[in-house]
PDB file of N, CA and C in Angstrom:
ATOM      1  N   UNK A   1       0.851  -1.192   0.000  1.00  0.00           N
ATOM      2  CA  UNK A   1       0.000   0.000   0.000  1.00  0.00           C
ATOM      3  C   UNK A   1       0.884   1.238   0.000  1.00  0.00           C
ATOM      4  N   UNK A   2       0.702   1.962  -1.109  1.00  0.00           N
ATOM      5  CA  UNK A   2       1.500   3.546  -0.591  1.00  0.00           C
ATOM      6  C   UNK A   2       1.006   4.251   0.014  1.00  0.00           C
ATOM      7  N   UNK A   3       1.432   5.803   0.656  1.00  0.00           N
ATOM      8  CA  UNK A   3       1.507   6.189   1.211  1.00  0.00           C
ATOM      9  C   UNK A   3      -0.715   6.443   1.461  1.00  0.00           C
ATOM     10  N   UNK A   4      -0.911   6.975   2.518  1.00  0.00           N
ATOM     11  CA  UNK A   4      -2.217   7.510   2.626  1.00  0.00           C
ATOM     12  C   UNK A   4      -2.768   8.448   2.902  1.00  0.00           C
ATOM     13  N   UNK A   5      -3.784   9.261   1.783  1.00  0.00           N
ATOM     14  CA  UNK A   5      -3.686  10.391   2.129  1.00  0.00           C
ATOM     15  C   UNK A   5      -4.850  10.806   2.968  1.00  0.00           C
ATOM     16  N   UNK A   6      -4.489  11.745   3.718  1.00  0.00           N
ATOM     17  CA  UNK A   6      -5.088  12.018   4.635  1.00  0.00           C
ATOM     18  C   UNK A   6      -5.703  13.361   4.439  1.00  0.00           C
ATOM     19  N   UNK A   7      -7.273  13.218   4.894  1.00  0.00           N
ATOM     20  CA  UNK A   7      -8.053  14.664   4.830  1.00  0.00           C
ATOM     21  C   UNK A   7      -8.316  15.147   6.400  1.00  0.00           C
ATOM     22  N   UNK A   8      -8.913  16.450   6.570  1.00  0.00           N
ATOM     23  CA  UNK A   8      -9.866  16.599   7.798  1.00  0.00           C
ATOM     24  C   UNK A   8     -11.258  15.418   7.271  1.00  0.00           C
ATOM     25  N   UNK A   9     -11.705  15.255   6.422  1.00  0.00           N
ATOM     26  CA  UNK A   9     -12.483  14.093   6.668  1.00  0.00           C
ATOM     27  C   UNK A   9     -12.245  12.616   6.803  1.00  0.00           C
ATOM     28  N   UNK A  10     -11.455  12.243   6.493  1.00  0.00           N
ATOM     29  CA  UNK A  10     -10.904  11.177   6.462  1.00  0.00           C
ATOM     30  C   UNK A  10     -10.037  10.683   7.315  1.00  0.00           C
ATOM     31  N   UNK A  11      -9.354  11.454   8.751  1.00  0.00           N
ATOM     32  CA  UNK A  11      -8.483  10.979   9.311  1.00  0.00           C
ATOM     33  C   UNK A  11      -8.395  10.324  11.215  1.00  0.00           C
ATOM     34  N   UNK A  12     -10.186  10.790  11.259  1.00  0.00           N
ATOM     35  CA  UNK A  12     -10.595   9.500  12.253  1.00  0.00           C
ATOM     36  C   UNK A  12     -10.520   8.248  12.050  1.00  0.00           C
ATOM     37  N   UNK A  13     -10.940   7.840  10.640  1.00  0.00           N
ATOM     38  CA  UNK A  13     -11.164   6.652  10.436  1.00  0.00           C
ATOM     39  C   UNK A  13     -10.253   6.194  10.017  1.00  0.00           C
ATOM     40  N   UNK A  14      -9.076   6.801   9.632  1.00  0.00           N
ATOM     41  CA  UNK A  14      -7.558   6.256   8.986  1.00  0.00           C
ATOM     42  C   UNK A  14      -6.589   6.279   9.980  1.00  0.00           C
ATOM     43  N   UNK A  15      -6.200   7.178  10.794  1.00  0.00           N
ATOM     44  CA  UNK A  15      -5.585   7.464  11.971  1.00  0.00           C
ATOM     45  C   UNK A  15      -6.134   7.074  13.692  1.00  0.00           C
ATOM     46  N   UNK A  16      -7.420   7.841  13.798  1.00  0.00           N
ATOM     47  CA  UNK A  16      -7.965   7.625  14.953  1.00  0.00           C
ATOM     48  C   UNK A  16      -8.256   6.410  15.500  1.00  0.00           C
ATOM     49  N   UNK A  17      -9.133   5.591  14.649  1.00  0.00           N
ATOM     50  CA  UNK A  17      -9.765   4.720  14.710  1.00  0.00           C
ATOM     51  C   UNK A  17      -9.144   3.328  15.096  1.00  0.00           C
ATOM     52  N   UNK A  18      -7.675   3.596  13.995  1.00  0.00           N
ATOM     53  CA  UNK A  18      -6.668   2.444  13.469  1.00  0.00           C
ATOM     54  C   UNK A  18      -6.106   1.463  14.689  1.00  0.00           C
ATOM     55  N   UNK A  19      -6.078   0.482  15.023  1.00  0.00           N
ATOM     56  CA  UNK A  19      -5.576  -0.182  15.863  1.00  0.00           C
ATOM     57  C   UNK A  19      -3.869  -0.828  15.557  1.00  0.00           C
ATOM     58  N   UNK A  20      -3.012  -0.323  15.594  1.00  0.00           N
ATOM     59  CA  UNK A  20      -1.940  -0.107  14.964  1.00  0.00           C
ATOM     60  C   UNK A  20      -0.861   1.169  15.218  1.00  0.00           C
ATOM     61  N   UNK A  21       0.372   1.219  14.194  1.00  0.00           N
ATOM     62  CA  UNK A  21       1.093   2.588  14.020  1.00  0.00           C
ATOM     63  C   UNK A  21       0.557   3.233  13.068  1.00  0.00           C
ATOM     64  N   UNK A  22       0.731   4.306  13.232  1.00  0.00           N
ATOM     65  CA  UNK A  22       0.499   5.511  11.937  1.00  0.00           C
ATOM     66  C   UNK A  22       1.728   6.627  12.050  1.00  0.00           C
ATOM     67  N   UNK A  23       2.463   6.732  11.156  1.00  0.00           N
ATOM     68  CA  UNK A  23       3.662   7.789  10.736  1.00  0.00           C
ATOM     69  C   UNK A  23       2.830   8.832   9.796  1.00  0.00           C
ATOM     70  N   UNK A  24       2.169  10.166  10.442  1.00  0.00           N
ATOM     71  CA  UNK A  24       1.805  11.012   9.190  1.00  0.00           C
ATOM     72  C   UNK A  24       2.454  12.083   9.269  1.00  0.00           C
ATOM     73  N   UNK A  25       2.561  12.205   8.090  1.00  0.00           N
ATOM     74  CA  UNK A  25       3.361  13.575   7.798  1.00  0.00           C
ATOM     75  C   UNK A  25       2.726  14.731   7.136  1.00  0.00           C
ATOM     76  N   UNK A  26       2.933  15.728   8.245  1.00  0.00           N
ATOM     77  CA  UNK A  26       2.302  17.193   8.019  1.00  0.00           C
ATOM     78  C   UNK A  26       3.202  17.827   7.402  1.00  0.00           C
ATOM     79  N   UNK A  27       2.349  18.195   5.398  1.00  0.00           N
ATOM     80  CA  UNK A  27       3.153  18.808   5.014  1.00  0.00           C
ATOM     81  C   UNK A  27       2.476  19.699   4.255  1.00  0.00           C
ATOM     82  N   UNK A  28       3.689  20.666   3.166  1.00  0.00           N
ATOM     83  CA  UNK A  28       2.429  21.684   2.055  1.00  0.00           C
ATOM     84  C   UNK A  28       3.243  21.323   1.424  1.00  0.00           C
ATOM     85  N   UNK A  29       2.515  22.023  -0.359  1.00  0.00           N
ATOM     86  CA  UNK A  29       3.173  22.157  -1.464  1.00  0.00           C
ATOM     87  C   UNK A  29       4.508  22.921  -1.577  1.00  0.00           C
ATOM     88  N   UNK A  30       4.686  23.731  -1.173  1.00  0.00           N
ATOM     89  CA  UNK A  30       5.158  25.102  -1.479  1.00  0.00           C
ATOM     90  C   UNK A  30       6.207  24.951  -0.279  1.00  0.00           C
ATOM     91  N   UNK A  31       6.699  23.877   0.844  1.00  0.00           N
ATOM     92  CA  UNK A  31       8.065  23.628   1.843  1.00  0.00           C
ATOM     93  C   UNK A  31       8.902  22.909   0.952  1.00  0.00           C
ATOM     94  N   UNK A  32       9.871  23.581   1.020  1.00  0.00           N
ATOM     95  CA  UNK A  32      11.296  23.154   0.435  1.00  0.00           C
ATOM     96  C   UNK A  32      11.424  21.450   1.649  1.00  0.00           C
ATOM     97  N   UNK A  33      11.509  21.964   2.456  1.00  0.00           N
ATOM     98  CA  UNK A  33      12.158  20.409   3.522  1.00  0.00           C
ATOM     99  C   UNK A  33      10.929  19.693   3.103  1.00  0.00           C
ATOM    100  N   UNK A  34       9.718  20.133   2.919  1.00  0.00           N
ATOM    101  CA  UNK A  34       8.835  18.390   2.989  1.00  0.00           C
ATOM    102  C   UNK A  34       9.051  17.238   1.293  1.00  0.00           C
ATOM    103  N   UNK A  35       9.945  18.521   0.444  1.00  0.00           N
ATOM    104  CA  UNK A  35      10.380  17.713  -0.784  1.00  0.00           C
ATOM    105  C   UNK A  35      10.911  17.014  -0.573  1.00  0.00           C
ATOM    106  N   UNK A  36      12.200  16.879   0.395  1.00  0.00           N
ATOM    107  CA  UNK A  36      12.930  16.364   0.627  1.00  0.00           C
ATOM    108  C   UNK A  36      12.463  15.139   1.282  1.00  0.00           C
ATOM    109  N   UNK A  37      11.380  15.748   2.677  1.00  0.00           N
ATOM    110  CA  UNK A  37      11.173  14.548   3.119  1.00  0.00           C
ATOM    111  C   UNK A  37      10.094  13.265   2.100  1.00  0.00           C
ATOM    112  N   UNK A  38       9.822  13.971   1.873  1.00  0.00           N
ATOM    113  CA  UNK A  38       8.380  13.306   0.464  1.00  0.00           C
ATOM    114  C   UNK A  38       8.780  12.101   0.665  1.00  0.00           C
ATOM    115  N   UNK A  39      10.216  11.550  -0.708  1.00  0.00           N
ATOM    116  CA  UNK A  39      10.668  10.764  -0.866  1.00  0.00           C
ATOM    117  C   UNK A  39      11.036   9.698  -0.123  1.00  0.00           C
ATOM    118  N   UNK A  40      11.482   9.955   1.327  1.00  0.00           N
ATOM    119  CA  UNK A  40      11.519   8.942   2.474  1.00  0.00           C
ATOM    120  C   UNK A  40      10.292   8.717   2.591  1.00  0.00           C
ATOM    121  N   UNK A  41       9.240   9.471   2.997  1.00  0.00           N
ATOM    122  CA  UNK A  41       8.236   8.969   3.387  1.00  0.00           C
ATOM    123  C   UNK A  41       7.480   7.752   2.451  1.00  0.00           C
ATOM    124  N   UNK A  42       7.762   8.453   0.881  1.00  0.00           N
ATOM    125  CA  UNK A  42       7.044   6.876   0.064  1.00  0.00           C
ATOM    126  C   UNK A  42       8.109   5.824   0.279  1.00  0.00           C
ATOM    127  N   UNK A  43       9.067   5.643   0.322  1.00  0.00           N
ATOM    128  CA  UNK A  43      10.387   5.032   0.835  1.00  0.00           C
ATOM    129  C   UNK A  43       9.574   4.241   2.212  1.00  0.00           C
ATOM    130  N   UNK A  44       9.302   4.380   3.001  1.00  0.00           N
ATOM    131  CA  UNK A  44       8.880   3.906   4.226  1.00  0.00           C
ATOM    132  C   UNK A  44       7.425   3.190   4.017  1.00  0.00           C
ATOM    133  N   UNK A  45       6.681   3.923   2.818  1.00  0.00           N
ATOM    134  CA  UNK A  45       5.364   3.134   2.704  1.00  0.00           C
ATOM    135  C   UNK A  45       5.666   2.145   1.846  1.00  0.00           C
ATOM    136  N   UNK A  46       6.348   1.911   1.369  1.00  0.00           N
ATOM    137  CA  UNK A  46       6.746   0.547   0.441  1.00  0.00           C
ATOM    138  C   UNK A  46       7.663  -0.623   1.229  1.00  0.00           C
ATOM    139  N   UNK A  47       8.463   0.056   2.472  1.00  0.00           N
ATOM    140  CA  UNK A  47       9.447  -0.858   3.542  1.00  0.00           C
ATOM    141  C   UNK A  47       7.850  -1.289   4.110  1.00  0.00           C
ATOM    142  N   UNK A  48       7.032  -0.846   4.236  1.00  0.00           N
ATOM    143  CA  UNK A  48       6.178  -1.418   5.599  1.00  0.00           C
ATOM    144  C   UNK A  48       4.947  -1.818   4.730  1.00  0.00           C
ATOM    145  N   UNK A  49       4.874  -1.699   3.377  1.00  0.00           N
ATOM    146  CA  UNK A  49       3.418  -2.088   2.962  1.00  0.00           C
ATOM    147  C   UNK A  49       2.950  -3.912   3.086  1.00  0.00           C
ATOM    148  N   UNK A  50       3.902  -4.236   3.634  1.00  0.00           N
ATOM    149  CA  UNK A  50       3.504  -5.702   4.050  1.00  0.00           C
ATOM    150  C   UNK A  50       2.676  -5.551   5.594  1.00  0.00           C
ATOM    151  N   UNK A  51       3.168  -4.781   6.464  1.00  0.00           N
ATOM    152  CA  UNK A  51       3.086  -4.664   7.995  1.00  0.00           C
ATOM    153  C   UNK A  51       1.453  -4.443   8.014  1.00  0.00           C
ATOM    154  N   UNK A  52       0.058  -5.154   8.339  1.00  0.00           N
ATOM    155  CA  UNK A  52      -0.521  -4.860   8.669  1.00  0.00           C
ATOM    156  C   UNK A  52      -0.800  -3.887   9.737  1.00  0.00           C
ATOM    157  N   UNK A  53      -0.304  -3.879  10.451  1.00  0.00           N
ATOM    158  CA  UNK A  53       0.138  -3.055  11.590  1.00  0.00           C
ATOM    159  C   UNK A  53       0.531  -1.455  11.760  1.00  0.00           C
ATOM    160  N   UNK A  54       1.139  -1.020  10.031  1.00  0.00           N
ATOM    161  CA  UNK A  54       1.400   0.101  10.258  1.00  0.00           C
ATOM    162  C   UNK A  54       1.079   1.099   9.015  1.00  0.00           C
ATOM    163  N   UNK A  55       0.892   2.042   9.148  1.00  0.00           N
ATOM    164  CA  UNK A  55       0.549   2.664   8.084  1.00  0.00           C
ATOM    165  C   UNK A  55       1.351   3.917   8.155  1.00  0.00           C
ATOM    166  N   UNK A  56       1.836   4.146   6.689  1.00  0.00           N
ATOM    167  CA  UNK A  56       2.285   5.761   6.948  1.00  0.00           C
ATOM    168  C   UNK A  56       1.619   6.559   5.841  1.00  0.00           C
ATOM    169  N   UNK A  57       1.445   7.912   5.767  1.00  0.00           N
ATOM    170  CA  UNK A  57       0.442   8.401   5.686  1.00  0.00           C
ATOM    171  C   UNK A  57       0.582  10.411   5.845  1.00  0.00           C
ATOM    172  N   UNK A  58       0.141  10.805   4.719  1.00  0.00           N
ATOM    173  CA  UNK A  58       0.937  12.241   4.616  1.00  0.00           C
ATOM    174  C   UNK A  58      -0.890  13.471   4.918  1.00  0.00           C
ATOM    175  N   UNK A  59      -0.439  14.305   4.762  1.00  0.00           N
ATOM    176  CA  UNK A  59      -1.642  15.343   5.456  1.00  0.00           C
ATOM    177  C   UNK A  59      -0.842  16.797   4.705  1.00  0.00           C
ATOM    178  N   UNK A  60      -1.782  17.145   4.040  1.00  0.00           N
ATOM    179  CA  UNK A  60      -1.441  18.794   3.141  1.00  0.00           C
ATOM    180  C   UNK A  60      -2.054  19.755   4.183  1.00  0.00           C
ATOM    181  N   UNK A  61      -1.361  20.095   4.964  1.00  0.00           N
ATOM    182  CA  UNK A  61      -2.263  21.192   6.060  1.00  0.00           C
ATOM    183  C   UNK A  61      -2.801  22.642   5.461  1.00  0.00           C
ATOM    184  N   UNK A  62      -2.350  22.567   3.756  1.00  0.00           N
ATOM    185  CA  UNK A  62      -3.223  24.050   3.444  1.00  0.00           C
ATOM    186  C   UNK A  62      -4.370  23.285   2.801  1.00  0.00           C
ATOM    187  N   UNK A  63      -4.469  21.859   2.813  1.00  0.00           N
ATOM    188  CA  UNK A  63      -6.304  21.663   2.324  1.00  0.00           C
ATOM    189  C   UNK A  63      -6.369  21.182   3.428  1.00  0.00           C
ATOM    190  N   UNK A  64      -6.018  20.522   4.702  1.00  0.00           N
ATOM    191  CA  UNK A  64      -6.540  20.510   5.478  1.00  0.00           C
ATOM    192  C   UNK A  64      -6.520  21.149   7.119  1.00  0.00           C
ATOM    193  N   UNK A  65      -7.545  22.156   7.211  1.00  0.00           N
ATOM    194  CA  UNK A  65      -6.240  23.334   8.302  1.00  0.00           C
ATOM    195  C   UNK A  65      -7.038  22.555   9.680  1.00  0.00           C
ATOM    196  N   UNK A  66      -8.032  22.247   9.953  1.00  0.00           N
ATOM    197  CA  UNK A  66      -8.724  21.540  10.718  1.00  0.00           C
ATOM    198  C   UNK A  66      -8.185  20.898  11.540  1.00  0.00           C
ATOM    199  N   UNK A  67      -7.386  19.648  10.825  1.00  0.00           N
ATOM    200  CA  UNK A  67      -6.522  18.327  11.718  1.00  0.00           C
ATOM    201  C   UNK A  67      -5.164  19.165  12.176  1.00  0.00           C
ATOM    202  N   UNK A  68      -4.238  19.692  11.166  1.00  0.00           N
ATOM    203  CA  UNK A  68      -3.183  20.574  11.210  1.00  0.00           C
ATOM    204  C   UNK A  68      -3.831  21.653  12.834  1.00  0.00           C
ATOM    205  N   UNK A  69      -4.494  22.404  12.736  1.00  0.00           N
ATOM    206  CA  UNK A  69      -4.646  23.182  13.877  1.00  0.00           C
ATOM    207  C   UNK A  69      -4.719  22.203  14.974  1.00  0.00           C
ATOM    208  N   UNK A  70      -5.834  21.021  14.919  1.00  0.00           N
ATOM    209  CA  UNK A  70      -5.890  20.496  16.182  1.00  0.00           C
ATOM    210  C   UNK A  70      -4.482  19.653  17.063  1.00  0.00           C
ATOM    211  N   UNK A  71      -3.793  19.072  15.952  1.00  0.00           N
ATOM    212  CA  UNK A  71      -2.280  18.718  16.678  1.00  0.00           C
ATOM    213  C   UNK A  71      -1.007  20.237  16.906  1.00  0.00           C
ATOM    214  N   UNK A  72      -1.693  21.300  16.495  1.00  0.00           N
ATOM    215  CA  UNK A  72      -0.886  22.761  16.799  1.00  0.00           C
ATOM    216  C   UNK A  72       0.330  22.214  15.918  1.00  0.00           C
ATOM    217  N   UNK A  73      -0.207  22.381  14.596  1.00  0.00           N
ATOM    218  CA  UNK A  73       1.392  22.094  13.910  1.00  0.00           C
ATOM    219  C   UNK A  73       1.223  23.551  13.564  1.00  0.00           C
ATOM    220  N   UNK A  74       2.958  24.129  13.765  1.00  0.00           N
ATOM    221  CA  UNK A  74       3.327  25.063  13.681  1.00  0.00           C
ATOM    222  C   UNK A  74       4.706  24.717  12.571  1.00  0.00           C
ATOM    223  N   UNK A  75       5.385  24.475  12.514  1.00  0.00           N
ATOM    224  CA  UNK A  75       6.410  23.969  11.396  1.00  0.00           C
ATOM    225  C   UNK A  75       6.426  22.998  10.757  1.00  0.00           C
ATOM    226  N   UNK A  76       6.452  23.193   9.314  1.00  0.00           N
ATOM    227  CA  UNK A  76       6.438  21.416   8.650  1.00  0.00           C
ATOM    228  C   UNK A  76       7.933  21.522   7.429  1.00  0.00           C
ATOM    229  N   UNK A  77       8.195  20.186   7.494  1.00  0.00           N
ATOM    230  CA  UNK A  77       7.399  18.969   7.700  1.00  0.00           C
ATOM    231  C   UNK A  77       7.759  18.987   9.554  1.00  0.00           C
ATOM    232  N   UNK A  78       6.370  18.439   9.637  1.00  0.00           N
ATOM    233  CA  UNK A  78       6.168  17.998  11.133  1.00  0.00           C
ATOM    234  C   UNK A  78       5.508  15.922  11.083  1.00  0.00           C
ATOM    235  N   UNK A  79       6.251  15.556  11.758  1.00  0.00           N
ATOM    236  CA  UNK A  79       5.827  14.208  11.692  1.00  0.00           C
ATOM    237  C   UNK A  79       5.695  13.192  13.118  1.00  0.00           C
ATOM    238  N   UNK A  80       4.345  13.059  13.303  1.00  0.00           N
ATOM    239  CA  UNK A  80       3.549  12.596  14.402  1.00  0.00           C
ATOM    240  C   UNK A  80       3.685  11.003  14.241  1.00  0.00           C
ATOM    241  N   UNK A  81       4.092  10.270  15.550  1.00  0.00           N
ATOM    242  CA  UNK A  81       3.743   8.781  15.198  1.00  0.00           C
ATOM    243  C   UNK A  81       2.286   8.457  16.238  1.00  0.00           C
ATOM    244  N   UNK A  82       1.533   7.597  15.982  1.00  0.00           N
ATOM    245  CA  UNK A  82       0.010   7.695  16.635  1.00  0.00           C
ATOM    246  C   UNK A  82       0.000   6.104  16.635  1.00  0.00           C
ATOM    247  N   UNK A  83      -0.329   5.602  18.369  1.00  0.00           N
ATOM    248  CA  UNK A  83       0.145   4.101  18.101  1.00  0.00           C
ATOM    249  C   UNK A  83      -1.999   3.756  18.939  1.00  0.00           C
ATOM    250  N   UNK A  84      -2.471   3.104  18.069  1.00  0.00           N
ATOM    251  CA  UNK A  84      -4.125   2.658  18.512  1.00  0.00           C
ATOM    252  C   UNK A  84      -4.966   4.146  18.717  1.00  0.00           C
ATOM    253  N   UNK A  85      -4.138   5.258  17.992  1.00  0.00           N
ATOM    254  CA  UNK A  85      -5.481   6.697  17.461  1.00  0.00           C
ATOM    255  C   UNK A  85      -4.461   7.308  18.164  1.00  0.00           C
ATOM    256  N   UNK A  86      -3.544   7.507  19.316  1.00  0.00           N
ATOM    257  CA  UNK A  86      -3.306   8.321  19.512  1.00  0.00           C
ATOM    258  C   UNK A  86      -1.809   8.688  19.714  1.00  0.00           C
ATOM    259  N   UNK A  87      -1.325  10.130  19.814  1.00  0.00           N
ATOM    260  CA  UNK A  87      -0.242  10.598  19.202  1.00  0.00           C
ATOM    261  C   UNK A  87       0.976  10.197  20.050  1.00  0.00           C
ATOM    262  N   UNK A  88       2.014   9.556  20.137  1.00  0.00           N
ATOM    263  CA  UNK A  88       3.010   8.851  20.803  1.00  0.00           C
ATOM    264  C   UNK A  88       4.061  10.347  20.767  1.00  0.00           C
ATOM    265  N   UNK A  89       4.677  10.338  19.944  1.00  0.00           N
ATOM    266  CA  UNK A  89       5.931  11.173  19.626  1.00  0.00           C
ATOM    267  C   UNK A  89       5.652  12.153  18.318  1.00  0.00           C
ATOM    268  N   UNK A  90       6.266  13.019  18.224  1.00  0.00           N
ATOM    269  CA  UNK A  90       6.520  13.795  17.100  1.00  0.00           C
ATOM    270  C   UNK A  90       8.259  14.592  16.885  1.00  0.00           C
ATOM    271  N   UNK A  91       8.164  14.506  15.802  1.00  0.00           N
ATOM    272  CA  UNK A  91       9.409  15.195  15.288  1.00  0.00           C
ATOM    273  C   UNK A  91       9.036  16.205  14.319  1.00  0.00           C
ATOM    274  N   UNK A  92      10.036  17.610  14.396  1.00  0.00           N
ATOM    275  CA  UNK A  92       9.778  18.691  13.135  1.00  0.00           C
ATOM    276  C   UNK A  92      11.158  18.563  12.096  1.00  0.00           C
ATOM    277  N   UNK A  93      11.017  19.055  11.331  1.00  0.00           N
ATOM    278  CA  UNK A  93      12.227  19.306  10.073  1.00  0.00           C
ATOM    279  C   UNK A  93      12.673  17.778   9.532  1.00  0.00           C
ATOM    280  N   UNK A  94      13.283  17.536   8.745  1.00  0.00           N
ATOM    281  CA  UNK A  94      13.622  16.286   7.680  1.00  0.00           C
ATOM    282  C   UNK A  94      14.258  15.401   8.586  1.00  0.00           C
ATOM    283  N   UNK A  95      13.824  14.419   8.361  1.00  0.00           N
ATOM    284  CA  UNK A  95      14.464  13.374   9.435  1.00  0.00           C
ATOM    285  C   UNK A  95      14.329  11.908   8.283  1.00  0.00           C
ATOM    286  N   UNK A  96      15.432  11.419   8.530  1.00  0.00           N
ATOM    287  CA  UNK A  96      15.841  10.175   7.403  1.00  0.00           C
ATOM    288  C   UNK A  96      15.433   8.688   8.090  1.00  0.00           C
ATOM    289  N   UNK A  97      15.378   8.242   6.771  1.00  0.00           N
ATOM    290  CA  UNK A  97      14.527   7.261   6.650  1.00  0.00           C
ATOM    291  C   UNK A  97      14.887   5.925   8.300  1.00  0.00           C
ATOM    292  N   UNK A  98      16.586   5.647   8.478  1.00  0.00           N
ATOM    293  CA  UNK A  98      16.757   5.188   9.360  1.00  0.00           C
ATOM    294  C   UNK A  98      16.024   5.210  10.479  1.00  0.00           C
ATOM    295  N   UNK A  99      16.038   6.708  10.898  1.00  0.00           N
ATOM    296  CA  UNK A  99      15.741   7.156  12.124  1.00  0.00           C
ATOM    297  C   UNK A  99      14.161   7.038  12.478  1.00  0.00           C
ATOM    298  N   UNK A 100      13.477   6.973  11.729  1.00  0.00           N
ATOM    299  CA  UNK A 100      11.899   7.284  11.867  1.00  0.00           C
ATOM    300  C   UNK A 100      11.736   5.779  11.392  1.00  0.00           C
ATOM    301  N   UNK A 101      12.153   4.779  11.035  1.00  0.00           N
ATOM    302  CA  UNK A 101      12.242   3.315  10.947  1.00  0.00           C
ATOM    303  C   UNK A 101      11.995   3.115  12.118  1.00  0.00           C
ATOM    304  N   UNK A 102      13.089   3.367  13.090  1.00  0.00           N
ATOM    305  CA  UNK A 102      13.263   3.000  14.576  1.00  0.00           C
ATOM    306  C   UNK A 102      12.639   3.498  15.223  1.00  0.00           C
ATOM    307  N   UNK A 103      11.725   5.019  15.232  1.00  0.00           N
ATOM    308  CA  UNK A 103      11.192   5.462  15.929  1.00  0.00           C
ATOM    309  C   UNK A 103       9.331   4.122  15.737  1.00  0.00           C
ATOM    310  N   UNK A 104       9.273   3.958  14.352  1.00  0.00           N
ATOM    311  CA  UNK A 104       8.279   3.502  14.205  1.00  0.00           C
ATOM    312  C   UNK A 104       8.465   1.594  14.467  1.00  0.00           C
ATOM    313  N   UNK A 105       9.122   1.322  14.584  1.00  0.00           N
ATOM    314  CA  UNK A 105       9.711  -0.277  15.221  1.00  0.00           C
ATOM    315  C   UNK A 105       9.414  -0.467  16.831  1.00  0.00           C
ATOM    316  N   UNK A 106       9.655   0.866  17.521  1.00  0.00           N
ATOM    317  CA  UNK A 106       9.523   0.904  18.868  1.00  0.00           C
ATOM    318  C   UNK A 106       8.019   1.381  19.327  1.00  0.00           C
ATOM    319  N   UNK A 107       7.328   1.333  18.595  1.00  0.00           N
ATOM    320  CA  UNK A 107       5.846   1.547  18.999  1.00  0.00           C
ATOM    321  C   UNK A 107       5.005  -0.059  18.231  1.00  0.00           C
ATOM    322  N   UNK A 108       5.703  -0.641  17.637  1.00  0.00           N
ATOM    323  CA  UNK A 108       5.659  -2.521  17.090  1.00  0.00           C
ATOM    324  C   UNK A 108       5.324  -3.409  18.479  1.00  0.00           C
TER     325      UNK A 108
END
């Protein structure tokens, strides 16, 4: 499964709901760093698209300002891990693929 995209309508039932990990990444068009991160992130949905268990999963906070306001993202890329709906850890600015592997292995 690649990556999943995530709306303000759509992200109770993809995130909240999920009994599992979720890695989403809060990003826009128009951030230089979330280009960068982009690529890891589909990178990570293709390492884990076997993992029932985990999903990763991106969020455009200028179509969706709703979810973006309610976790107070203030810098992106901003990237939340959410283990059975709710939010475990977060990290801001580009962070490589290793590192957010392990962050998302330790909520497994």
């Amino acid at each position: 499964m690649a990556e999943v995209i995530l709306t303000d309508q759509n992200f109770d039932e993809e995130v909240t709901n999920f009994k599992g990990v979720v890695l989403v990444d809060f990003w826009a068009e128009w951030c230089g760093p979330c280009r960068i991160q982009g690529p890891i992130i589909e990178e990570l949905a293709r390492d884990f698209e076997e993992n029932e268990n985990v999903k990763i999963a991106k969020l455009n906070v200028d179509e969706n300002p709703q979810t973006a306001q309610k976790f107070q993202i203030m810098s992106i890329p901003t990237l939340i891990i959410f283990k059975d709906g709710q939010p475990q850890e977060g990290v801001v600015g580009v962070n490589p693929k290793e590192v957010l592997m392990t962050k998302i292995n330790n909520y497994l």
